[in-house]
Protein backbone atom coordinates (compact mmCIF):
# COMPACT_ATOMS: atom_id res chain seq x y z
CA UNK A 1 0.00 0.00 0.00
CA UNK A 2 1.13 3.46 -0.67
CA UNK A 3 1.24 5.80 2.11
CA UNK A 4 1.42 10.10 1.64
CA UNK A 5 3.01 11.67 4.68
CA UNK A 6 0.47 15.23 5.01
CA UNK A 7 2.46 16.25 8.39
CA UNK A 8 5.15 17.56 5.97
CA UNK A 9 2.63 20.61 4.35
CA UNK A 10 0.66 21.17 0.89
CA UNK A 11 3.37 21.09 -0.88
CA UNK A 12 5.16 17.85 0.12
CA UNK A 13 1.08 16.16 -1.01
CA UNK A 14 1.74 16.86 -4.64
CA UNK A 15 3.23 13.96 -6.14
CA UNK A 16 6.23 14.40 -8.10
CA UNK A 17 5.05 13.90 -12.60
CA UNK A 18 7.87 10.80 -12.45
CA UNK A 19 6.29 9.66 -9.28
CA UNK A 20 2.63 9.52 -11.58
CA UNK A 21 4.55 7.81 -14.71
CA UNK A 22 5.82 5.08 -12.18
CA UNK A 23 2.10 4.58 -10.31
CA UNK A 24 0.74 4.35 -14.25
CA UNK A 25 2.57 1.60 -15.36
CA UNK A 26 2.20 -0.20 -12.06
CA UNK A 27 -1.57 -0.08 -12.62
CA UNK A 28 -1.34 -1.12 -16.01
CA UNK A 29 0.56 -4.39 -15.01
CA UNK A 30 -1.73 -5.46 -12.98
CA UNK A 31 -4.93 -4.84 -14.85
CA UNK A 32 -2.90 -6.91 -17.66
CA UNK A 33 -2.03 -9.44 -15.23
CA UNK A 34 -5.93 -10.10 -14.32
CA UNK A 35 -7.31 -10.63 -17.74
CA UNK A 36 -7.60 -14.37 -19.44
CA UNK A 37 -3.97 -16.71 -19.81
CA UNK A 38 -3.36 -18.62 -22.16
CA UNK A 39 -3.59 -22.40 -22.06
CA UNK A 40 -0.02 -23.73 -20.21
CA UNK A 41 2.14 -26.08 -22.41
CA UNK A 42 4.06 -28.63 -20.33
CA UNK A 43 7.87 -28.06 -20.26
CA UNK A 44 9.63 -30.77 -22.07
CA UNK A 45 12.63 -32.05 -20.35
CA UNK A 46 13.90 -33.75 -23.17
CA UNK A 47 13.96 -32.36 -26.68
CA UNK A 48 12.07 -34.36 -29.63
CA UNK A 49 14.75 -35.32 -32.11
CA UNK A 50 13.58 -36.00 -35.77
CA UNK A 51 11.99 -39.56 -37.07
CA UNK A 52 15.20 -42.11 -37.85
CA UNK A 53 15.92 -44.22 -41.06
CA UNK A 54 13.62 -42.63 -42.86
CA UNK A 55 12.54 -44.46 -46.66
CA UNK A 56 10.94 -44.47 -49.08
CA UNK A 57 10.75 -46.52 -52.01
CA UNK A 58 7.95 -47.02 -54.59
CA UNK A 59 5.56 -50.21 -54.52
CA UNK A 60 3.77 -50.39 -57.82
CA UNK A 61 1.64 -47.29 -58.07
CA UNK A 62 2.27 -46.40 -54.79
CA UNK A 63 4.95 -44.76 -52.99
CA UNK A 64 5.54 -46.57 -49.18
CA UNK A 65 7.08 -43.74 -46.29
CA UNK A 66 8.85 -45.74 -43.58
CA UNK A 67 10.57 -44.52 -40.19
CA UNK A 68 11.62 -45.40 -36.72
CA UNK A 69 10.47 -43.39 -33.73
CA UNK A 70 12.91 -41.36 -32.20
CA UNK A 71 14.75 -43.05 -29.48
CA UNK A 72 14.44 -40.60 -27.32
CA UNK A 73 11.00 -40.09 -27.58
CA UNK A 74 8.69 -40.71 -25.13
CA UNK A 75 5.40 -42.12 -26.31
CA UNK A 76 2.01 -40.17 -25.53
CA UNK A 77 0.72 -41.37 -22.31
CA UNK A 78 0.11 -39.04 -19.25
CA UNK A 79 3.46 -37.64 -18.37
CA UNK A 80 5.09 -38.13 -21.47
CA UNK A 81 6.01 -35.93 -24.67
CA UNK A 82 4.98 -38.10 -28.19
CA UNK A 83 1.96 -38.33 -29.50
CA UNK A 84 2.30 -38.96 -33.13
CA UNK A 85 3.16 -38.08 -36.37
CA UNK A 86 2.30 -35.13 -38.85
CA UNK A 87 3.34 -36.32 -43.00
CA UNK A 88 3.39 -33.24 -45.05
CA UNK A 89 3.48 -33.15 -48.77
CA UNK A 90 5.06 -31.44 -51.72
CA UNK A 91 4.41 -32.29 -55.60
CA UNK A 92 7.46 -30.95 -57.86
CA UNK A 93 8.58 -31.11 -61.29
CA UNK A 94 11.92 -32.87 -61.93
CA UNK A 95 12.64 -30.96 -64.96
CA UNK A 96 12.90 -28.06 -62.87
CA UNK A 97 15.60 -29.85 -60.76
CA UNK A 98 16.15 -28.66 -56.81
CA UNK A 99 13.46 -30.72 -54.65
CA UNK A 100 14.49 -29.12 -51.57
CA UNK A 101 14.31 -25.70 -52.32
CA UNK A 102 10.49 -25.74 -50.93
CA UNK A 103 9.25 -27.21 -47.94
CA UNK A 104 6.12 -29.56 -47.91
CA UNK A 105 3.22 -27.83 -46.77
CA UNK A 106 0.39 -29.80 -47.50
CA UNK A 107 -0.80 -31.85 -44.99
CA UNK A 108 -1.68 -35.76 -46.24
CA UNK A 109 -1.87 -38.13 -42.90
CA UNK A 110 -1.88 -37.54 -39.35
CA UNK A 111 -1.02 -40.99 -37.49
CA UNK A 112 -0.99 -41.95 -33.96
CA UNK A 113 2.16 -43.23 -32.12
CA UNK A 114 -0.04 -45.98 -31.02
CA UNK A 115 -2.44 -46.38 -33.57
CA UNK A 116 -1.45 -45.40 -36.80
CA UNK A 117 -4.45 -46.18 -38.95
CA UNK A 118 -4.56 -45.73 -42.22
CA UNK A 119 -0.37 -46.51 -41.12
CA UNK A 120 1.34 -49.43 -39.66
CA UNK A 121 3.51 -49.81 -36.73
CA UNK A 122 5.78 -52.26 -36.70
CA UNK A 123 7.55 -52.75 -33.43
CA UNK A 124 9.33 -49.24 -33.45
CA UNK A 125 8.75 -48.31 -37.10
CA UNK A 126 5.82 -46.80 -38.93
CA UNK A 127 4.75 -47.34 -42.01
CA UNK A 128 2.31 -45.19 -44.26
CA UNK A 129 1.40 -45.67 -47.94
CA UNK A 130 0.99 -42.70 -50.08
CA UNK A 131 -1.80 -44.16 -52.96
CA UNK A 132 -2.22 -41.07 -54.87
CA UNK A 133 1.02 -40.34 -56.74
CA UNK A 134 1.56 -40.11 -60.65
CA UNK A 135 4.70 -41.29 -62.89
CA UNK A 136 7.28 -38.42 -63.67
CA UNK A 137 6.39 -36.44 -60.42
CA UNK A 138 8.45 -35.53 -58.37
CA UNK A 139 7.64 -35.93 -54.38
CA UNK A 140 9.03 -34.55 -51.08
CA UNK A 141 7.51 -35.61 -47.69
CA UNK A 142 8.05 -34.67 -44.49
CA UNK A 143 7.56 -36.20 -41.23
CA UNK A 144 6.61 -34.15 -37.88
CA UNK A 145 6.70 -35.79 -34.64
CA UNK A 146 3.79 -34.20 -32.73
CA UNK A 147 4.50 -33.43 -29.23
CA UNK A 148 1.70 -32.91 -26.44
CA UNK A 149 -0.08 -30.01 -26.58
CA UNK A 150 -0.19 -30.26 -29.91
CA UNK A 151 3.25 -28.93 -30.87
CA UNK A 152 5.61 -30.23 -33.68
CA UNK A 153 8.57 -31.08 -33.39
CA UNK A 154 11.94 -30.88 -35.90
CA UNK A 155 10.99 -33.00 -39.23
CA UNK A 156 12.53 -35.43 -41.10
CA UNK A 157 12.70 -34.93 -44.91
CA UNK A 158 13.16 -37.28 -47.93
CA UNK A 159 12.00 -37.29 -52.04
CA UNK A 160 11.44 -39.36 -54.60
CA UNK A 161 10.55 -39.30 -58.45
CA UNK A 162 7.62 -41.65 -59.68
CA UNK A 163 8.34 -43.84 -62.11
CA UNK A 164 5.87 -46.86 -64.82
CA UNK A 165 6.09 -49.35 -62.21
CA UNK A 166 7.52 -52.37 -63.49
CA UNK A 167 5.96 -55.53 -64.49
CA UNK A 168 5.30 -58.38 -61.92
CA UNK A 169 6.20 -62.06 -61.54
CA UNK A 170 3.25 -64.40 -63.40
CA UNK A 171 1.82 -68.32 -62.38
CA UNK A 172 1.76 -67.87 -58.69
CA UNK A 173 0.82 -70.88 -57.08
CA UNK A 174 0.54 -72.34 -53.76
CA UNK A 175 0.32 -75.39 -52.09
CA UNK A 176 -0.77 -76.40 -48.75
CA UNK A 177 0.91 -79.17 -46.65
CA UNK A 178 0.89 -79.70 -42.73
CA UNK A 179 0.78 -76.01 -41.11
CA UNK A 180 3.42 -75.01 -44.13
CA UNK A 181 2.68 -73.64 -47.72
CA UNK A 182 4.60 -74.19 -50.59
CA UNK A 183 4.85 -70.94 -52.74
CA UNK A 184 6.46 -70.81 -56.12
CA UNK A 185 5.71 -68.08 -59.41
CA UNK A 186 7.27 -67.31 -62.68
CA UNK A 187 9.81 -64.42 -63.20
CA UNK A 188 8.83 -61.27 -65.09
CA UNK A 189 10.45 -60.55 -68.70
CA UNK A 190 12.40 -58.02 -68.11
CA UNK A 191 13.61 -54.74 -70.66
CA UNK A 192 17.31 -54.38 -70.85
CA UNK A 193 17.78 -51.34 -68.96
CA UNK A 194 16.05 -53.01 -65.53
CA UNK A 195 18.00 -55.35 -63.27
CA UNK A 196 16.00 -57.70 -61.33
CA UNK A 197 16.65 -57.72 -57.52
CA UNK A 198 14.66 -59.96 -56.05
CA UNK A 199 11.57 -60.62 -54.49
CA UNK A 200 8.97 -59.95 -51.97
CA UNK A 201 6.21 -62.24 -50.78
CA UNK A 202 3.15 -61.12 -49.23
CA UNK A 203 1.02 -63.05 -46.37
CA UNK A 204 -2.35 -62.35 -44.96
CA UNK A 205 -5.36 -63.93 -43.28
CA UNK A 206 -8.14 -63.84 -45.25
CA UNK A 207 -10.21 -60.75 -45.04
CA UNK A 208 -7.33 -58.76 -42.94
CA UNK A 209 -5.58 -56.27 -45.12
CA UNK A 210 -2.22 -57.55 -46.54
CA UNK A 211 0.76 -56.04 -44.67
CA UNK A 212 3.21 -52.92 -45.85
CA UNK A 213 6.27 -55.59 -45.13
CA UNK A 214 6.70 -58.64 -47.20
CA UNK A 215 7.25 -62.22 -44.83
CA UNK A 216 10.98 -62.15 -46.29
CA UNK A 217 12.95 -60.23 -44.17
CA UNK A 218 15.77 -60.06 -47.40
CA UNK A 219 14.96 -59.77 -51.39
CA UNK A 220 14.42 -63.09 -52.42
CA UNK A 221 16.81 -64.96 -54.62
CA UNK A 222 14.78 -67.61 -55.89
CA UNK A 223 10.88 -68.60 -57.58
CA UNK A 224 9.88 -70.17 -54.22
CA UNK A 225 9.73 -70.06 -50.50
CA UNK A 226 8.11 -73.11 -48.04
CA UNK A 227 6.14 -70.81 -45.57
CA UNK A 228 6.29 -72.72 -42.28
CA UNK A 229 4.57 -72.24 -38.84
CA UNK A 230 0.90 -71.80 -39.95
CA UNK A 231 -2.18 -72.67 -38.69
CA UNK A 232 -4.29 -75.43 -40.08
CA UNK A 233 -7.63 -74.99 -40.76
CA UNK A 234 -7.18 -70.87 -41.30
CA UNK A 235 -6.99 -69.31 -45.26
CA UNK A 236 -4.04 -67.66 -46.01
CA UNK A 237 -3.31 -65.55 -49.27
CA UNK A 238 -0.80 -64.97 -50.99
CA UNK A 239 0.93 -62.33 -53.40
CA UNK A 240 4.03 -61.76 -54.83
CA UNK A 241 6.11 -58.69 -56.33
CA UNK A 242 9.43 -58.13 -58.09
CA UNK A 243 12.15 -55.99 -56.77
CA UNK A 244 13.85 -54.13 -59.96
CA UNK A 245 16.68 -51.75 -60.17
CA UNK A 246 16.79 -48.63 -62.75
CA UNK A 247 19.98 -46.61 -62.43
CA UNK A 248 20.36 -45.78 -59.10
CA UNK A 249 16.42 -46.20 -58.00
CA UNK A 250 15.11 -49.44 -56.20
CA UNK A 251 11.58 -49.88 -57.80
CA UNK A 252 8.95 -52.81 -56.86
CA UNK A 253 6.64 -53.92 -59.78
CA UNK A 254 2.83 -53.98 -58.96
CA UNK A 255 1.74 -57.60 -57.00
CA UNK A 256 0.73 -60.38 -59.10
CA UNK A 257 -2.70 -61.77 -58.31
CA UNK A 258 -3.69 -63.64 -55.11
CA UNK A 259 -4.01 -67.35 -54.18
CA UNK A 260 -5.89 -68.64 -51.41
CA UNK A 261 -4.92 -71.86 -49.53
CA UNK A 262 -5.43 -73.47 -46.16
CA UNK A 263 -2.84 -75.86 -44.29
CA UNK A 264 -4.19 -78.92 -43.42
CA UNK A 265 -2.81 -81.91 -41.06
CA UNK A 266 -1.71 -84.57 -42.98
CA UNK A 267 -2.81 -88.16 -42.59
């Protein structure tokens, strides 16, 4: 409280002009200080560094964006800092050359750390397929961890150029024995200027969506792989791709068609 001494005559009761200034702002403070806040953001105690081997590689007509959470990131239960991941977009023209002189902008997916529908999480890796892209454009994505509170954190950036997708393997076949499948196809005829890779085989229950990863862990060398450790009694399909090289670009050809088959116990 402010207290005027009026023992010391009239004169002493006038308050000095820098004496008024000082009062002023004082007042002004604290009417400022009463009016609404703004919502409080938790202090993180550990920054959120960018996603980790980040790719991205073409799967027929798609494009499939892969990376590993951040080790350091904590995942979004109470208490702790990630929540997710933000993928932006950018479209550009390769003629024009310099696909990182613009940042991507345009939001395309937002995908739980937990959850990552229409994604898939993989122990710590997430995978997301981009469906709408176009041969000869160009494409630069970034991904932003989210943080709580709805903050973003520092992105991770990588591009590509679409390219025809190459043709697939033909004659896939399959053929059930005791909780193992038998799975053999045809190689695709190649132009000269592709180099075939390998392979990737694709498993799924019947009705469940076929996974982003193939079952091989490796390109496949050969026309065939015995699938072992399988139920008998449930469907399982099957489909195959082809794993070519162009230059210095890893394509994968659109999937052949599926086969259905169920493992059985023998006799």
């Amino acid at each position: 409280m402010l207290h005027f001494d009026a023992s010391r005559g009239p004169a002493s009761r006038i308050p000095h002009p820098a004496f008024l200034i000082v009062i002023s702002v004082l007042l002004i403070a604290m009417t400022s200080a009463c009016g609404k806040k703004g919502p409080v953001r938790p202090k993180l105690d550990t920054p959120i560094p960018p996603p980790e081997e980040v790719t991205l590689q073409q799967q027929g007509t798609l494009f499939v964006l892969g990376w590993k959470i951040p080790a350091t990131g904590r995942e979004g239960a109470e208490g702790h800092a990630l929540t997710g991941f933000r993928v932006k977009r950018l479209i550009y023209d390769p003629a024009e050359g310099c696909p990182t002189c613009s940042e991507p902008q345009s939001e395309v997916a937002e995908l739980d750390i937990r959850y990552p529908e229409p994604g898939q999480r993989i122990d710590k890796h997430i995978y997301w397929r981009d469906l709408d892209i176009r041969p000869g454009n160009g494409y630069r994505y970034a991904i932003v961890p989210l943080i709580l509170g709805g903050q973003e954190g520092t992105a991770a950036m990588i591009h590509l150029v679409a390219q025809p997708p190459p043709p697939p393997p033909t004659g896939l076949q399959a053929v059930a024995g005791d909780a193992r499948v038998t799975v053999q196809w045809v190689a695709p005829a190649l132009p000269e200027e592709m180099q075939l890779v390998g392979y990737n085989l694709f498993r799924r229950s019947a009705k469940l969506p076929f996974p982003i990863v193939p079952v091989n862990g490796k390109p496949l060398k050969e026309t065939s792989l015995l699938d072992r450790g399988l139920d008998n009694g449930r469907d399982y399909e099957y489909r195959v791709s082809a794993l070519i090289r162009i230059g210095d670009q890893l394509l994968e050809s659109i999937a052949s068609p599926e086969v259905m088959v169920t493992p059985r116990e023998g006799p």
